[in-house]
Each structure stands twice: as C-alpha cells, then as structure tokens.
C-alpha atoms as a PDB file:
ATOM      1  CA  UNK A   1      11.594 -92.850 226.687  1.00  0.00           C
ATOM      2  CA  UNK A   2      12.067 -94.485 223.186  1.00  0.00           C
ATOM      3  CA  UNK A   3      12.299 -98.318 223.651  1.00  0.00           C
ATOM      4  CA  UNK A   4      15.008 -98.438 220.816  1.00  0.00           C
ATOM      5  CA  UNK A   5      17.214 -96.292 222.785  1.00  0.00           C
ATOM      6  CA  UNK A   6      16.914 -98.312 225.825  1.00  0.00           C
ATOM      7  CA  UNK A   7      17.090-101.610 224.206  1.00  0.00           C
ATOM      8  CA  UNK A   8      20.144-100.013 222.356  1.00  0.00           C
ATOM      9  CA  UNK A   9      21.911 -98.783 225.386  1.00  0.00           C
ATOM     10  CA  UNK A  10      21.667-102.188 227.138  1.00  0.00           C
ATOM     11  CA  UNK A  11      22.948-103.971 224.529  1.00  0.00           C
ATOM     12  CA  UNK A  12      26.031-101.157 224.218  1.00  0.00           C
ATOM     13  CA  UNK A  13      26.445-102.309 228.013  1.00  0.00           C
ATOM     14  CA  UNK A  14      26.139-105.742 227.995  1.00  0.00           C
ATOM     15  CA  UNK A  15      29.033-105.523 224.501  1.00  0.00           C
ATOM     16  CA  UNK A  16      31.474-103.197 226.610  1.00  0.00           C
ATOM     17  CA  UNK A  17      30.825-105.198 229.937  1.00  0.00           C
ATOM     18  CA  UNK A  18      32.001-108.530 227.663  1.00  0.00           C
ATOM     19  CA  UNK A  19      34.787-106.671 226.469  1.00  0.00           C
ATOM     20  CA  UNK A  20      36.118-106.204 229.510  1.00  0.00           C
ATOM     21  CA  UNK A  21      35.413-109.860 230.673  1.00  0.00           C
ATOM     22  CA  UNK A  22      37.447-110.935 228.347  1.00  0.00           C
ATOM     23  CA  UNK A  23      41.173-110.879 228.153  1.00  0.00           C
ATOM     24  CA  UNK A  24      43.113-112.527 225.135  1.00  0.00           C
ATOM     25  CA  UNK A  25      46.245-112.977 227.376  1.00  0.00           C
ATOM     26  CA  UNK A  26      48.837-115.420 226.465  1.00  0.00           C
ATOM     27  CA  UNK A  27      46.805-117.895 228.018  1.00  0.00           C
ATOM     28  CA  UNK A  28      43.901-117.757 225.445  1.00  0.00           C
ATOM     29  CA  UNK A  29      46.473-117.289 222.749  1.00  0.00           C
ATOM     30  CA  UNK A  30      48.181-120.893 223.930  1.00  0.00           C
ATOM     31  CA  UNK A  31      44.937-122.600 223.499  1.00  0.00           C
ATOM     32  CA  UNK A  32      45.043-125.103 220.901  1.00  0.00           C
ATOM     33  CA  UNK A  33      41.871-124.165 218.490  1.00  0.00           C
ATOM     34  CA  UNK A  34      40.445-125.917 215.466  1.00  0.00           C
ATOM     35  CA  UNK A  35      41.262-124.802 211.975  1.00  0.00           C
ATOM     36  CA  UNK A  36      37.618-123.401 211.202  1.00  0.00           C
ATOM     37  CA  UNK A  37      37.530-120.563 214.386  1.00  0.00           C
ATOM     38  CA  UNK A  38      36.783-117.079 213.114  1.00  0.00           C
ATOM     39  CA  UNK A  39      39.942-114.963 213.105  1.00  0.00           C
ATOM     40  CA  UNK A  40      39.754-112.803 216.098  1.00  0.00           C
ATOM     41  CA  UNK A  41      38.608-110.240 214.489  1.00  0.00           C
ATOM     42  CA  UNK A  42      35.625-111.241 213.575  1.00  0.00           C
ATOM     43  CA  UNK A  43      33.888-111.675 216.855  1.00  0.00           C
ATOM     44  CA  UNK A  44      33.262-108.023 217.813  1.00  0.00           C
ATOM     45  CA  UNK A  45      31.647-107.345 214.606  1.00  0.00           C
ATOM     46  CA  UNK A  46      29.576-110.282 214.616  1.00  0.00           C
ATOM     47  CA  UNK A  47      28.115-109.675 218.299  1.00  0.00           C
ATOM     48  CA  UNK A  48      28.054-106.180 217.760  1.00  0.00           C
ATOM     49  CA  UNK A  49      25.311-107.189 215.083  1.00  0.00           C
ATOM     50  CA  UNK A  50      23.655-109.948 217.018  1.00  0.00           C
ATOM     51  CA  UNK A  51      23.317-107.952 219.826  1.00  0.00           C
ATOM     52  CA  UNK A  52      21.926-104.832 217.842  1.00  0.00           C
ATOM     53  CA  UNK A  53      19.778-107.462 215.965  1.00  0.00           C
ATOM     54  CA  UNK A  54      18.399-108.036 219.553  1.00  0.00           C
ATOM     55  CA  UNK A  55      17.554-104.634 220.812  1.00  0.00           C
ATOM     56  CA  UNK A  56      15.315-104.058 217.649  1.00  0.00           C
ATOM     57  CA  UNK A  57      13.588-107.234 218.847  1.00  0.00           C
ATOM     58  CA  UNK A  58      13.154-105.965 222.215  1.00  0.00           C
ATOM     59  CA  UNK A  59      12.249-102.270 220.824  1.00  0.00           C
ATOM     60  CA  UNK A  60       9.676-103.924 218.446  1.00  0.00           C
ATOM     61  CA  UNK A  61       8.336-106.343 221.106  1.00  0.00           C
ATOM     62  CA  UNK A  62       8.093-103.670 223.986  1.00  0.00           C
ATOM     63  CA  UNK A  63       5.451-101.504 221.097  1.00  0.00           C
ATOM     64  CA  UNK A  64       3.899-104.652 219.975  1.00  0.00           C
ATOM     65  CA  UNK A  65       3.034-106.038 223.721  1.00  0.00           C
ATOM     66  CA  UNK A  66      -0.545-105.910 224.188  1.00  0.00           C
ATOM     67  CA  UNK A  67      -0.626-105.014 228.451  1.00  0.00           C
ATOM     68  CA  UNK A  68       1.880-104.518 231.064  1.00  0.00           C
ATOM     69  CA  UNK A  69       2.194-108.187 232.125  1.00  0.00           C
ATOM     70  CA  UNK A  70       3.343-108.828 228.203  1.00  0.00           C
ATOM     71  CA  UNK A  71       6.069-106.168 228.676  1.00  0.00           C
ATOM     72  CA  UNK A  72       7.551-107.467 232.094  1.00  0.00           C
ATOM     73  CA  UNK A  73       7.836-110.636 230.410  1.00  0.00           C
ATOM     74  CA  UNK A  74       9.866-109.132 228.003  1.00  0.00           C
ATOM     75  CA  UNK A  75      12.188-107.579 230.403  1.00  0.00           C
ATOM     76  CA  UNK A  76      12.215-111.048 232.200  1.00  0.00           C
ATOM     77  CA  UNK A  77      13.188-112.939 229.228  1.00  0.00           C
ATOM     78  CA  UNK A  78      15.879-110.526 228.197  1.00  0.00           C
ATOM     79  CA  UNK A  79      17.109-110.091 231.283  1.00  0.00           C
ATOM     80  CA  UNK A  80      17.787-113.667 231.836  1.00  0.00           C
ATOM     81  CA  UNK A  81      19.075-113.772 228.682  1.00  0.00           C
ATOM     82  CA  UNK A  82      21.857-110.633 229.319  1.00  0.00           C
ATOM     83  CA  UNK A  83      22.933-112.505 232.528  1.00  0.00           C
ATOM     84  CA  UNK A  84      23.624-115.565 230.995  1.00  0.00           C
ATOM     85  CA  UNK A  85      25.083-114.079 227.976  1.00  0.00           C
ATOM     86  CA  UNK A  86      27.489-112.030 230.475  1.00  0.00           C
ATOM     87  CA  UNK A  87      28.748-115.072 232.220  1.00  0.00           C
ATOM     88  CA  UNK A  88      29.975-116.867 229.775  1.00  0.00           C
ATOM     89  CA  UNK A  89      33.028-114.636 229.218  1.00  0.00           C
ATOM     90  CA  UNK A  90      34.570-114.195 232.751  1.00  0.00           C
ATOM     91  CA  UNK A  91      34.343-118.170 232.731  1.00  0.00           C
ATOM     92  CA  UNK A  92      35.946-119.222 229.656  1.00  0.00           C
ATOM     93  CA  UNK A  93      38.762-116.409 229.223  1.00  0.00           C
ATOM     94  CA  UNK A  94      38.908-114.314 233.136  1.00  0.00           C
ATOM     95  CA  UNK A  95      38.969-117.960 235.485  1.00  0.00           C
ATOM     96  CA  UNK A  96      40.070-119.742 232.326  1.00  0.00           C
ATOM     97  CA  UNK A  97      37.671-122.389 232.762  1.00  0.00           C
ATOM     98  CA  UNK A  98      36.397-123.197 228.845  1.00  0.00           C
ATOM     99  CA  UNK A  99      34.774-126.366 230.689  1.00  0.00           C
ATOM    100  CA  UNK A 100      32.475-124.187 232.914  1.00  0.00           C
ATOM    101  CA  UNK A 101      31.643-121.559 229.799  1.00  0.00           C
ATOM    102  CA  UNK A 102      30.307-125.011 228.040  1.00  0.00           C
ATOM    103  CA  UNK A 103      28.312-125.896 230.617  1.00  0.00           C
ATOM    104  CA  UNK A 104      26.909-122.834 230.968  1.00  0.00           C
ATOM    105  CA  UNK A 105      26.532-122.380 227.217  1.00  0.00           C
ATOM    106  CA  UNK A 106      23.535-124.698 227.654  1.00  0.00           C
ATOM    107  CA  UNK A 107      21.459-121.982 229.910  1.00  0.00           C
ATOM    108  CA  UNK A 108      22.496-119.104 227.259  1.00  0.00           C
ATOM    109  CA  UNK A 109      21.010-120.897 224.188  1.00  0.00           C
ATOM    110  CA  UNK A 110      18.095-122.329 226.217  1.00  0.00           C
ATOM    111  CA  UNK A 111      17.242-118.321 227.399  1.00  0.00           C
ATOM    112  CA  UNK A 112      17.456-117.777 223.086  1.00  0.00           C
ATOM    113  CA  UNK A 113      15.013-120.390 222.796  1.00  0.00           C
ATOM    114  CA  UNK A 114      12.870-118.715 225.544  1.00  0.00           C
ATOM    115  CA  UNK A 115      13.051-115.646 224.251  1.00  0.00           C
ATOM    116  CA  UNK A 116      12.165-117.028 220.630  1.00  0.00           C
ATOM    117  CA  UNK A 117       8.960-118.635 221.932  1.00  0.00           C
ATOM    118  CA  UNK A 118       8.230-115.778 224.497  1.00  0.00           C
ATOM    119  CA  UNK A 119       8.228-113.044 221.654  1.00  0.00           C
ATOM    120  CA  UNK A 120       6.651-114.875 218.980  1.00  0.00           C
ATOM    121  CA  UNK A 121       3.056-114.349 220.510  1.00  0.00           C
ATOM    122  CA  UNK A 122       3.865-110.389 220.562  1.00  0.00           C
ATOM    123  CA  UNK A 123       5.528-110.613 217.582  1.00  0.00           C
ATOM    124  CA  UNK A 124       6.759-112.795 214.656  1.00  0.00           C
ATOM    125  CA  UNK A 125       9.426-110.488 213.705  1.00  0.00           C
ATOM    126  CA  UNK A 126      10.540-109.801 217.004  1.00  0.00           C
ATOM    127  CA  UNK A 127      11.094-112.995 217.636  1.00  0.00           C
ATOM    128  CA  UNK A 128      12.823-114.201 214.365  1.00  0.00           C
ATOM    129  CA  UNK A 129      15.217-111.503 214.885  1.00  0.00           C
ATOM    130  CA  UNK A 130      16.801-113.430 217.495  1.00  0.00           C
ATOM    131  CA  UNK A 131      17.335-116.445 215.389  1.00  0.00           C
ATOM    132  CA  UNK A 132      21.087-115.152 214.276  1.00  0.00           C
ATOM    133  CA  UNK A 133      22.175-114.812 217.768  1.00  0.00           C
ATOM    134  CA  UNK A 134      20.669-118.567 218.574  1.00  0.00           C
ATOM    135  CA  UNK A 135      22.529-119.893 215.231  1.00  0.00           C
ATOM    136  CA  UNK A 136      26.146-118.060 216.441  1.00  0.00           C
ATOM    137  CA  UNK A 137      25.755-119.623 219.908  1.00  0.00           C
ATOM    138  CA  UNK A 138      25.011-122.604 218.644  1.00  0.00           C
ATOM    139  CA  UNK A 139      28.002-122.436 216.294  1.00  0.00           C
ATOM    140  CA  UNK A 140      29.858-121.094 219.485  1.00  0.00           C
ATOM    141  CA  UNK A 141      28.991-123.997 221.580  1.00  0.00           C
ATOM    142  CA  UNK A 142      30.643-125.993 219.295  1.00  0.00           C
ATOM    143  CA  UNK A 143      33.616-124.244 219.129  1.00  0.00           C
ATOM    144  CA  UNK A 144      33.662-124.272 222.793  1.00  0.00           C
ATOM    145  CA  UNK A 145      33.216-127.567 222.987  1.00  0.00           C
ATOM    146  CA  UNK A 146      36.051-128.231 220.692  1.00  0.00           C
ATOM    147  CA  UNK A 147      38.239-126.142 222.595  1.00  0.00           C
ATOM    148  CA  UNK A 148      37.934-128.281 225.715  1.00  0.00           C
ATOM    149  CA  UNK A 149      37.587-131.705 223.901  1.00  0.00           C
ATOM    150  CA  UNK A 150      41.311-130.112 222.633  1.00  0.00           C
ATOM    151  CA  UNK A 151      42.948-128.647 225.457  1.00  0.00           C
ATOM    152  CA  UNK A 152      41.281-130.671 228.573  1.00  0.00           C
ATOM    153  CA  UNK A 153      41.629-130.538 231.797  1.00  0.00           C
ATOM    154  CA  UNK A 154      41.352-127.465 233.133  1.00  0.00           C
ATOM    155  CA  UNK A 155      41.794-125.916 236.576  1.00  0.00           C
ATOM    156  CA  UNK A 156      45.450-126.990 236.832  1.00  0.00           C
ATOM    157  CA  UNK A 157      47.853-124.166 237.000  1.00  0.00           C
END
C-alpha cells in the first residue's frame, strides 16, 4: 500500500473527524474575539494544507526510514500527534471549555516539536514540512489564549 495514500487518508479523517467536533453555534459566535482572528473561513483551508503538508511528511519519512523500529516511531509520533490534535476541538467549541483547549494546546505543539526532532534523523525535509503546522498552532495558542484572557471564566452556564 502507497504510504501517501495512507498518510493522506488519515489526515482526510482526522480533518472530517474535527469538523464534526466542532460546532460554531451561537455560543462560539457570542465569544468576544480579538480584531486580528482569521475570518472563519479561513481555517478549513489553512488546516486542510497543514494537514496535507503533514501526510507528505509522513509519506516521505515512512520511504526514508532506514528499519522497522524507525517506522513505528513514525506511527508513534504521529499518532500522538493526531490524538492531541483531535482533542482540542471537542474542548474548546463541543464542552465549550476554551480554558481546557489552552491547556491542552501545550501537549499538541509539544507532539509538533516531537515530531520535528523525531523525523529530522530520517529526514530533513520530512521534518521541516511540519514547521507550518507548528507556526499555526503556535499562532493558534495565542488566539486561544486571547479568547479566554477575553471571555473568562468558563464552566458557568
């Protein structure tokens, strides 16, 4: 089986499976946000990319991997990685609790930096590919950040 196809189809998943972990109800739409978000819009597009940016590094560090204990490493590290990216939606927009997403913002970018350091012995371009998804966390994190700093506390209905 072709690793791009595989590394493709995950990411399709792990895109649809956020989709649906996320609901723009009128709650998200009453959160007060800072003047520099992204229009809506612009979030499908750009994770559509990071995410596809990702699968090529997975494709190209699956070939590159010298031995079999190189390639479960690289399942390892993006498997962490999916699960952590996955959780962060159901907490900040399904149990509307932007204060949990930020803590566990942390783990996501810290399983980017893993996965940077884990790929670059396989591969130098596998790894740099992942350096636009650690930048739009990062930038995310922020913007999560700001979001609670603007609209805290949470968990009171």
């Amino acid at each position: 089986m072709n690793p791009l196809y595989v590394s493709l189809g995950c990411a399709a998943a792990l895109l649809v499976a956020g989709g649906l972990a996320t609901p723009l109800g009128e709650w998200y739409k009453g959160l007060r946000k800072p003047s520099w978000q992204p229009p809506g819009w612009a979030f499908g597009p750009a994770w559509t990319i990071i995410l596809g940016l990702a699968a090529w590094s997975a494709a190209i560090a699956w070939n590159a991997a010298p031995d079999g204990a190189a390639r479960t490493s690289i399942i390892i590290l993006f498997a962490v990685n999916a699960a952590f990216h996955f959780m962060w939606s159901p907490l900040f927009f399904a149990w509307r609790r932007p204060d949990w997403a930020l803590i566990e913002v942390v783990f996501l970018w810290a399983s980017l930096v893993a996965l940077i350091v884990g790929l670059w012995p396989i591969s130098h371009f596998a790894a740099l590919l992942i350096l636009p998804y650690l930048l739009w966390v990062s930038f995310a994190a922020f913007l999560n950040l700001t979001i609670v700093r603007l609209n805290a506390p949470f968990g009171k209905n």
